[in-house]
C-alpha atoms as a PDB file:
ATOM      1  CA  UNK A   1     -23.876   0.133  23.789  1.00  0.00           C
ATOM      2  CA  UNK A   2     -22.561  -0.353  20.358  1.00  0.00           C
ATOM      3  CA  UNK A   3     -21.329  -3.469  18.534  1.00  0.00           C
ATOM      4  CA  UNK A   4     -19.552  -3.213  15.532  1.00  0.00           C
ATOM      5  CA  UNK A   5     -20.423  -6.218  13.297  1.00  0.00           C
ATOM      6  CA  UNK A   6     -17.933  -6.482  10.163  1.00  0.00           C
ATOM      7  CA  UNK A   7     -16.421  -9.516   7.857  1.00  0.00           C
ATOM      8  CA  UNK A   8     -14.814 -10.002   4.613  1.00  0.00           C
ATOM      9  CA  UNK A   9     -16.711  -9.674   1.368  1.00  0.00           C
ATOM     10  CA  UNK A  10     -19.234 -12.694   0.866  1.00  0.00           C
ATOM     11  CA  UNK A  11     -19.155 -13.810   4.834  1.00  0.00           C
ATOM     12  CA  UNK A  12     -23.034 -12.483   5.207  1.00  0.00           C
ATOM     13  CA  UNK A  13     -22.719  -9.862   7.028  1.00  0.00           C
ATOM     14  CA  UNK A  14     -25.939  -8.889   6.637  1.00  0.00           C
ATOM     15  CA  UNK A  15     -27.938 -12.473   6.930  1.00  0.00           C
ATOM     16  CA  UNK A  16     -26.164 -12.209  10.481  1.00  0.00           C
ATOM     17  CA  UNK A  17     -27.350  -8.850  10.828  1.00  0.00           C
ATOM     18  CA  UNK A  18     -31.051  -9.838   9.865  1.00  0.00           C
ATOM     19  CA  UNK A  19     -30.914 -12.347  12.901  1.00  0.00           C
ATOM     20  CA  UNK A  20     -30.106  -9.972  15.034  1.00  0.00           C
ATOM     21  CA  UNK A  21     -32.984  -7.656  13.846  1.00  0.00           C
ATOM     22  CA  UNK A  22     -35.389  -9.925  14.990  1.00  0.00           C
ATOM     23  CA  UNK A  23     -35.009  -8.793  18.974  1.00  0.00           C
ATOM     24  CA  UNK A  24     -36.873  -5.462  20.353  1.00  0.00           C
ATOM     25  CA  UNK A  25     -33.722  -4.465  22.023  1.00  0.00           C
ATOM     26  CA  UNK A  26     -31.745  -4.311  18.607  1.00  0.00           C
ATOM     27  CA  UNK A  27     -31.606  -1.369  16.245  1.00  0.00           C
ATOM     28  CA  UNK A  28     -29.206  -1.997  13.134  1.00  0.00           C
ATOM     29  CA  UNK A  29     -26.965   0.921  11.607  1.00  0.00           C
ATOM     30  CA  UNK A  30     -25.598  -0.327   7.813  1.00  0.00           C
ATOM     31  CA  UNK A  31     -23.041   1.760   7.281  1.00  0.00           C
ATOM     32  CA  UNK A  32     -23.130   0.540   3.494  1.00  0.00           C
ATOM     33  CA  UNK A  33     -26.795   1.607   2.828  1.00  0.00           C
ATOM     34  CA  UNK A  34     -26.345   4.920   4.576  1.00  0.00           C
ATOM     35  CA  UNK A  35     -23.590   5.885   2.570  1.00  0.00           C
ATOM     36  CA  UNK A  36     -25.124   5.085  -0.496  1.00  0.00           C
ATOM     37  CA  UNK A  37     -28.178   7.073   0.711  1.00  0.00           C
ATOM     38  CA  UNK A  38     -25.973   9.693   1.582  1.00  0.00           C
ATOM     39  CA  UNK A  39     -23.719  10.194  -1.612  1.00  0.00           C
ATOM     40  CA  UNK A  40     -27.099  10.812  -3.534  1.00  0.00           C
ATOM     41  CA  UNK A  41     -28.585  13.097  -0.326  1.00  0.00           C
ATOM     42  CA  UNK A  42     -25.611  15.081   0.676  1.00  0.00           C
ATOM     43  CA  UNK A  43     -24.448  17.906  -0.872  1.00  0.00           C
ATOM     44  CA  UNK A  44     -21.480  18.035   1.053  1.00  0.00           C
ATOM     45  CA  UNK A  45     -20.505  15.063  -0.561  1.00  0.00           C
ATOM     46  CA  UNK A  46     -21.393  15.485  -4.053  1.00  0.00           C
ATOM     47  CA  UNK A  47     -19.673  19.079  -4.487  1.00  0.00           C
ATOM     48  CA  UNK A  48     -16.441  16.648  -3.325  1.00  0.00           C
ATOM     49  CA  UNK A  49     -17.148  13.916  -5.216  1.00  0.00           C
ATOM     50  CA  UNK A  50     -17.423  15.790  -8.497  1.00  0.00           C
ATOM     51  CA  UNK A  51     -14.427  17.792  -7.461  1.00  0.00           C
ATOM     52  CA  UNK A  52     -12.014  15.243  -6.488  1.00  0.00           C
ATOM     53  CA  UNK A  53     -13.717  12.806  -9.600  1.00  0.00           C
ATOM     54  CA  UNK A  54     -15.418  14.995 -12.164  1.00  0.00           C
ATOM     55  CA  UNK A  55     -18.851  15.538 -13.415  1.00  0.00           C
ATOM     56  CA  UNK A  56     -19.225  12.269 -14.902  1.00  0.00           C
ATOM     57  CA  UNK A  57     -19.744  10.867 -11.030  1.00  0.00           C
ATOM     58  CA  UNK A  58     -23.461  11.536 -11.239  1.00  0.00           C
ATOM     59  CA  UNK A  59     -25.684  10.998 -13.664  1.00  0.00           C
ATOM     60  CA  UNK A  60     -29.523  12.377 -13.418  1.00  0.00           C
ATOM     61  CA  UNK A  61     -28.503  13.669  -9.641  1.00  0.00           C
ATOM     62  CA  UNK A  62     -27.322  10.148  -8.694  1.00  0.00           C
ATOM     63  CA  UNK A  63     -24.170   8.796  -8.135  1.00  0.00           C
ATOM     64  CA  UNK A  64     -22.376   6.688 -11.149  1.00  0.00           C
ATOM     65  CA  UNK A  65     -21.202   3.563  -9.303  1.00  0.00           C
ATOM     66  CA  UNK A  66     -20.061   1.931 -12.222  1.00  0.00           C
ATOM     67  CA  UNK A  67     -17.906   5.362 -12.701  1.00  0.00           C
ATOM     68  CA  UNK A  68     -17.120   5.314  -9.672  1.00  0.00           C
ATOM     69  CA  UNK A  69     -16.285   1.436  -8.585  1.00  0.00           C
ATOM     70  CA  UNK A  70     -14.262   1.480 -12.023  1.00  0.00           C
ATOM     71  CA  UNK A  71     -11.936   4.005 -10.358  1.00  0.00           C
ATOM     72  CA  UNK A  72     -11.489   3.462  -6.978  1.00  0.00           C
ATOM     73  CA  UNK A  73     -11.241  -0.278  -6.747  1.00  0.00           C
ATOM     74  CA  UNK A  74      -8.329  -0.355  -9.490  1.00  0.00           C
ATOM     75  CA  UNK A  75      -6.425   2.438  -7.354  1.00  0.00           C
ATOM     76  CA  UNK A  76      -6.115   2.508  -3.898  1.00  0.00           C
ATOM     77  CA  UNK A  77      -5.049   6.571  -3.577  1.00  0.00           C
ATOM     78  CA  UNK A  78      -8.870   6.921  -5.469  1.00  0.00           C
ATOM     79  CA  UNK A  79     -10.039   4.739  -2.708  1.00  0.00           C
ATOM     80  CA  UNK A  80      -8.639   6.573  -0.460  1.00  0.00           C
ATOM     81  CA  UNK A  81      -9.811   9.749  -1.553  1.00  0.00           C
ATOM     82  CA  UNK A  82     -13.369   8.701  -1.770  1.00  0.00           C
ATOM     83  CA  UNK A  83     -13.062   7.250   1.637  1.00  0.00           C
ATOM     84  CA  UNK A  84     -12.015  10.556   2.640  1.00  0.00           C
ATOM     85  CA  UNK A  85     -14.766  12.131   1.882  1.00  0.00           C
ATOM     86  CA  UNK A  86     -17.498   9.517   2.836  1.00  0.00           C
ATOM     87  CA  UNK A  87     -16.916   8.773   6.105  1.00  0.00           C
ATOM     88  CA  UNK A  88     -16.538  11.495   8.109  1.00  0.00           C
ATOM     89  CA  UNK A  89     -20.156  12.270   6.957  1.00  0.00           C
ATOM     90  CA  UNK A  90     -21.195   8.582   7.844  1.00  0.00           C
ATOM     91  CA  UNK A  91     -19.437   8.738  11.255  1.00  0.00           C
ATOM     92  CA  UNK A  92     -21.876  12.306  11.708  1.00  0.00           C
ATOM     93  CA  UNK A  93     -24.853  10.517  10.848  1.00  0.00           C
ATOM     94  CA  UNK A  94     -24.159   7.256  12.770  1.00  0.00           C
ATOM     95  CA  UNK A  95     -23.456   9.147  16.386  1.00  0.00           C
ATOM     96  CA  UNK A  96     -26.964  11.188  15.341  1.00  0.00           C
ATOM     97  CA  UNK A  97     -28.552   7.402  14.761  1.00  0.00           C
ATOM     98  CA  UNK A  98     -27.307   6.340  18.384  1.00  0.00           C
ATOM     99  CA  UNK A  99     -28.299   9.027  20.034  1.00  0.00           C
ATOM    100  CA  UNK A 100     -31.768   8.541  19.177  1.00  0.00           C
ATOM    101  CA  UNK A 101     -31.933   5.125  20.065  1.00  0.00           C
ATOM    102  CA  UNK A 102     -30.136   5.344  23.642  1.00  0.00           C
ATOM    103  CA  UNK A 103     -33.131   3.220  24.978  1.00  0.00           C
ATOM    104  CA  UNK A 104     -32.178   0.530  22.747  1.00  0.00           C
ATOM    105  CA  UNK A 105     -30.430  -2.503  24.142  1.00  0.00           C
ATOM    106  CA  UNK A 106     -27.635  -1.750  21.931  1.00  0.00           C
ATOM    107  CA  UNK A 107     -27.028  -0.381  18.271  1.00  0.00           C
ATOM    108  CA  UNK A 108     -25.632  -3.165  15.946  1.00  0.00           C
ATOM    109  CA  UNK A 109     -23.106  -0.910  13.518  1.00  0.00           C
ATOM    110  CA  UNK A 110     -22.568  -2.842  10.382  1.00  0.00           C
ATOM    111  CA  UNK A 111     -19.741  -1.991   8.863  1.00  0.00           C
ATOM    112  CA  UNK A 112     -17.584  -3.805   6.001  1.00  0.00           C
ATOM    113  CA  UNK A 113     -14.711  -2.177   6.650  1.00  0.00           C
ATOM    114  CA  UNK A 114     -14.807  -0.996  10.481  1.00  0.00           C
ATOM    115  CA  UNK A 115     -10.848  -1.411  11.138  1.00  0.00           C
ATOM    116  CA  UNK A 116     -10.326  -0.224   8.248  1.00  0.00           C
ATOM    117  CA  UNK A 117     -12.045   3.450   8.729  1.00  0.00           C
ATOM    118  CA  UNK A 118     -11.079   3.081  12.326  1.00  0.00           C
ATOM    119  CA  UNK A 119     -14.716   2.865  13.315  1.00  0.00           C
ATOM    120  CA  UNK A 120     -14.261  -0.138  15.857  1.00  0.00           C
ATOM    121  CA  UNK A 121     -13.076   2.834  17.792  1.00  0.00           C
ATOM    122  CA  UNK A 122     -17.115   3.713  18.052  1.00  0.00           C
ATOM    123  CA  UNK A 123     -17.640   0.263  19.472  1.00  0.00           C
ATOM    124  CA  UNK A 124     -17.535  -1.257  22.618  1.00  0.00           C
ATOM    125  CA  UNK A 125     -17.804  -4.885  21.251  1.00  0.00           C
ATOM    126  CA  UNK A 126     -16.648  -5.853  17.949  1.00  0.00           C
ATOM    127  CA  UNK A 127     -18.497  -9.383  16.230  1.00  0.00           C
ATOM    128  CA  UNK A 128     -16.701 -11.119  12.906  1.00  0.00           C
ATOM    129  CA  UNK A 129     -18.392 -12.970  10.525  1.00  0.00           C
ATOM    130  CA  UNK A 130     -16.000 -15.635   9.025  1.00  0.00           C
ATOM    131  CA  UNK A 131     -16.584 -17.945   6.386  1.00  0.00           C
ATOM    132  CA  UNK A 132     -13.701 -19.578   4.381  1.00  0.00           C
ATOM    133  CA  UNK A 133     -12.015 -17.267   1.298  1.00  0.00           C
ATOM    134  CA  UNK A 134     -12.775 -19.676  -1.773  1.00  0.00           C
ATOM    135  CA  UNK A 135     -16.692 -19.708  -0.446  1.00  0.00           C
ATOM    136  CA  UNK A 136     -16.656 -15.843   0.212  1.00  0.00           C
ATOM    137  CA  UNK A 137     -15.613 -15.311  -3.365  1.00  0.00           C
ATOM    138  CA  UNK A 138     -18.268 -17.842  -5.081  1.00  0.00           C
ATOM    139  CA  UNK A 139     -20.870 -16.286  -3.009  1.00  0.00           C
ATOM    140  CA  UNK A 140     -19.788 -12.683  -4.012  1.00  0.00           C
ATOM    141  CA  UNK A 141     -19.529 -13.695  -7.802  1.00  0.00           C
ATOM    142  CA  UNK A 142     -23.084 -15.093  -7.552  1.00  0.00           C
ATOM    143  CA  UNK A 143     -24.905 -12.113  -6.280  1.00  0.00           C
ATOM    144  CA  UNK A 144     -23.308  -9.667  -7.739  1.00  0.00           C
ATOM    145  CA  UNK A 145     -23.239 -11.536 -11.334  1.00  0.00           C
ATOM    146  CA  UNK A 146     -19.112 -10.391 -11.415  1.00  0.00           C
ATOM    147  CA  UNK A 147     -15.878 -12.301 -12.272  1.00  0.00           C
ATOM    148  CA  UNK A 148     -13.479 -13.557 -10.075  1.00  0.00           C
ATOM    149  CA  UNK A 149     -10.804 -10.921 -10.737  1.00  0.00           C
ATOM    150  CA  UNK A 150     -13.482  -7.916  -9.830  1.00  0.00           C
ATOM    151  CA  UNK A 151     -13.741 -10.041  -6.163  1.00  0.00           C
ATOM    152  CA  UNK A 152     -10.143 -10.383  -5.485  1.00  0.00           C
ATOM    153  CA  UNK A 153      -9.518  -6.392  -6.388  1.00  0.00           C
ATOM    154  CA  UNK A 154     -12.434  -5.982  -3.768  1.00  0.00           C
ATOM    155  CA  UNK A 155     -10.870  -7.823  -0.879  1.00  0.00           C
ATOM    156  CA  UNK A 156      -7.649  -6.833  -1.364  1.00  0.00           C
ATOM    157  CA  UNK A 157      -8.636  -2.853  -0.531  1.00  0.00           C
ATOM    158  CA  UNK A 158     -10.083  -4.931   3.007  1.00  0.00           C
ATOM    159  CA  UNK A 159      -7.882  -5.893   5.859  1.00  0.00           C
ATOM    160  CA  UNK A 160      -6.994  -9.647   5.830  1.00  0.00           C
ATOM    161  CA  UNK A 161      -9.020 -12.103   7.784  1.00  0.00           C
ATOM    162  CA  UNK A 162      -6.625 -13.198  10.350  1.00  0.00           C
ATOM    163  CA  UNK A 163      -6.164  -9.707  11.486  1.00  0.00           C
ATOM    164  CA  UNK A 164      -9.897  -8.833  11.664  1.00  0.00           C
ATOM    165  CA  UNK A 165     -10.591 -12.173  14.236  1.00  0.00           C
ATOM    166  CA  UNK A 166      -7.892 -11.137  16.373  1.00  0.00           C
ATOM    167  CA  UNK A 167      -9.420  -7.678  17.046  1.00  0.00           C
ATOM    168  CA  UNK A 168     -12.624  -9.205  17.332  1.00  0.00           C
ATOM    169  CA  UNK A 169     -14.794 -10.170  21.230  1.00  0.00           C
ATOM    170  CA  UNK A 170     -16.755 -12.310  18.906  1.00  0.00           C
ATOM    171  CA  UNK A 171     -16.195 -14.744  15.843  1.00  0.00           C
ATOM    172  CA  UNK A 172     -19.888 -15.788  13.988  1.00  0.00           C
ATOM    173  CA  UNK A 173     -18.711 -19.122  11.826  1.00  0.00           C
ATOM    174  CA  UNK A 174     -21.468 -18.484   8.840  1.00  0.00           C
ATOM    175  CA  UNK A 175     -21.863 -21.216   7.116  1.00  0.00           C
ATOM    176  CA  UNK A 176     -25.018 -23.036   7.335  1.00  0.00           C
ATOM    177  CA  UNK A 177     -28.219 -21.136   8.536  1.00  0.00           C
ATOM    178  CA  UNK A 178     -29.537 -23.030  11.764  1.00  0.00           C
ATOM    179  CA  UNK A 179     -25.883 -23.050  13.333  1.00  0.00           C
ATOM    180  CA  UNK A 180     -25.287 -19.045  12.324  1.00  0.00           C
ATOM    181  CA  UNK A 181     -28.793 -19.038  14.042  1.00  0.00           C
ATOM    182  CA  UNK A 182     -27.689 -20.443  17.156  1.00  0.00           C
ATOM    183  CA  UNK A 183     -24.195 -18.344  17.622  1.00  0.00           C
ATOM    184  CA  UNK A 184     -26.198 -14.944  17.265  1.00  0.00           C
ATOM    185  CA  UNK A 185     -28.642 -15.817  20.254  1.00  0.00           C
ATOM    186  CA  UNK A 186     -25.700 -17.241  22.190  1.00  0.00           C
ATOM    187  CA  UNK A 187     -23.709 -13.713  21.446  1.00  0.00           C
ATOM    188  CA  UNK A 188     -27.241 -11.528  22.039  1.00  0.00           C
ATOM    189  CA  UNK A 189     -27.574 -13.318  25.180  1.00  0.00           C
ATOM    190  CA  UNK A 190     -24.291 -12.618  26.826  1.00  0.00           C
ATOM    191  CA  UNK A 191     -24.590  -8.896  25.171  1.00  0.00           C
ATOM    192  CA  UNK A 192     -27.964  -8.337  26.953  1.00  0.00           C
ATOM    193  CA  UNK A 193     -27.342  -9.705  30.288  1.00  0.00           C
ATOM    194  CA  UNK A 194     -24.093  -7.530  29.930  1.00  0.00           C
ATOM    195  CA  UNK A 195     -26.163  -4.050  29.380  1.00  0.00           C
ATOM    196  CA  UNK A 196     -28.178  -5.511  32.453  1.00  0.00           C
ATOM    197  CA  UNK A 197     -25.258  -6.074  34.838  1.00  0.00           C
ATOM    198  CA  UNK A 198     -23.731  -2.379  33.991  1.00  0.00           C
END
């Protein structure tokens, strides 16, 4: 079974993610991480990235995200574009990732923008983290040391919140730790005695 987990920008994602790490029966796909890994591994996707880009999108062999994020998040065509070319490698490399943990309880597939690369169409369950805009951006300005401005350009190449928790089986409300806590074993206990009962 697969469960897409997904959420705006700054909703913690991945904190949720960690909880759910912590069961045997859980194997987590970060569809973030993995593309990173895979813009620097693939060659596939550097020959298009330097194509579609120029040379100036690596430096030393490795991708120039500054380069890069500088583009693509000031024009959505770039984004696009990128996109493109990323994900259909991702989407390859996540099926490969599931099929070699089919013993698993189920494959958590975190993914920032699942709707919007149409990969809830991989999962059987889809989970939302939520946490109010104004906190999402403070928390995104804070770890990534960034201003305001570079936050709002980032969530407005997302879909918008409403839209996400309506396509959702599953809303995680993430905003203090013991209650987050509580939701995920609630959700990994219906989830579990679901993959029992099929």
């Amino acid at each position: 079974m697969v469960v897409g987990l997904t959420g705006g920008i700054g909703s913690g994602k991945t904190t949720v993610a960690n909880i759910f790490a912590q069961f045997d029966t859980v194997v987590i796909y970060n569809a973030d991480i993995e593309a990173k890994k895979l813009m620097n591994a693939s060659l596939i996707i550097k020959s298009k990235i330097i194509k579609e880009f120029g040379e100036e999108s690596y430096l030393d062999n490795q991708l120039n995200r500054p380069f890069i994020a500088n583009l693509v998040f000031k024009d959505k065509s770039k984004l696009a574009a990128l996109n493109a070319i990323v994900h259909p490698e991702v989407k390859n490399h996540f099926q490969e990732f599931v099929n070699l943990h089919a013993d698993k309880g189920y494959v958590l597939y975190e993914n920032a923008i699942l709707f919007e690369s149409k990969s809830n169409l991989k999962c059987d369950l889809i989970i939302s983290v939520y946490v109010p805009l104004n906190i999402r951006i403070e928390r995104t300005m804070l770890r990534d040391n960034c201003s305001k401005i570079a936050v709002e350009n980032r969530i407005k190449n997302q879909w918008l919140e409403d839209k996400k928790l309506l396509q959702s089986n599953y809303v995680i409300t993430n905003l203090n730790k013991e209650n987050t806590h509580f939701q995920v074993l609630k959700i990994h206990n219906i989830l579990t005695e679901k993959k029992v009962s099929i």
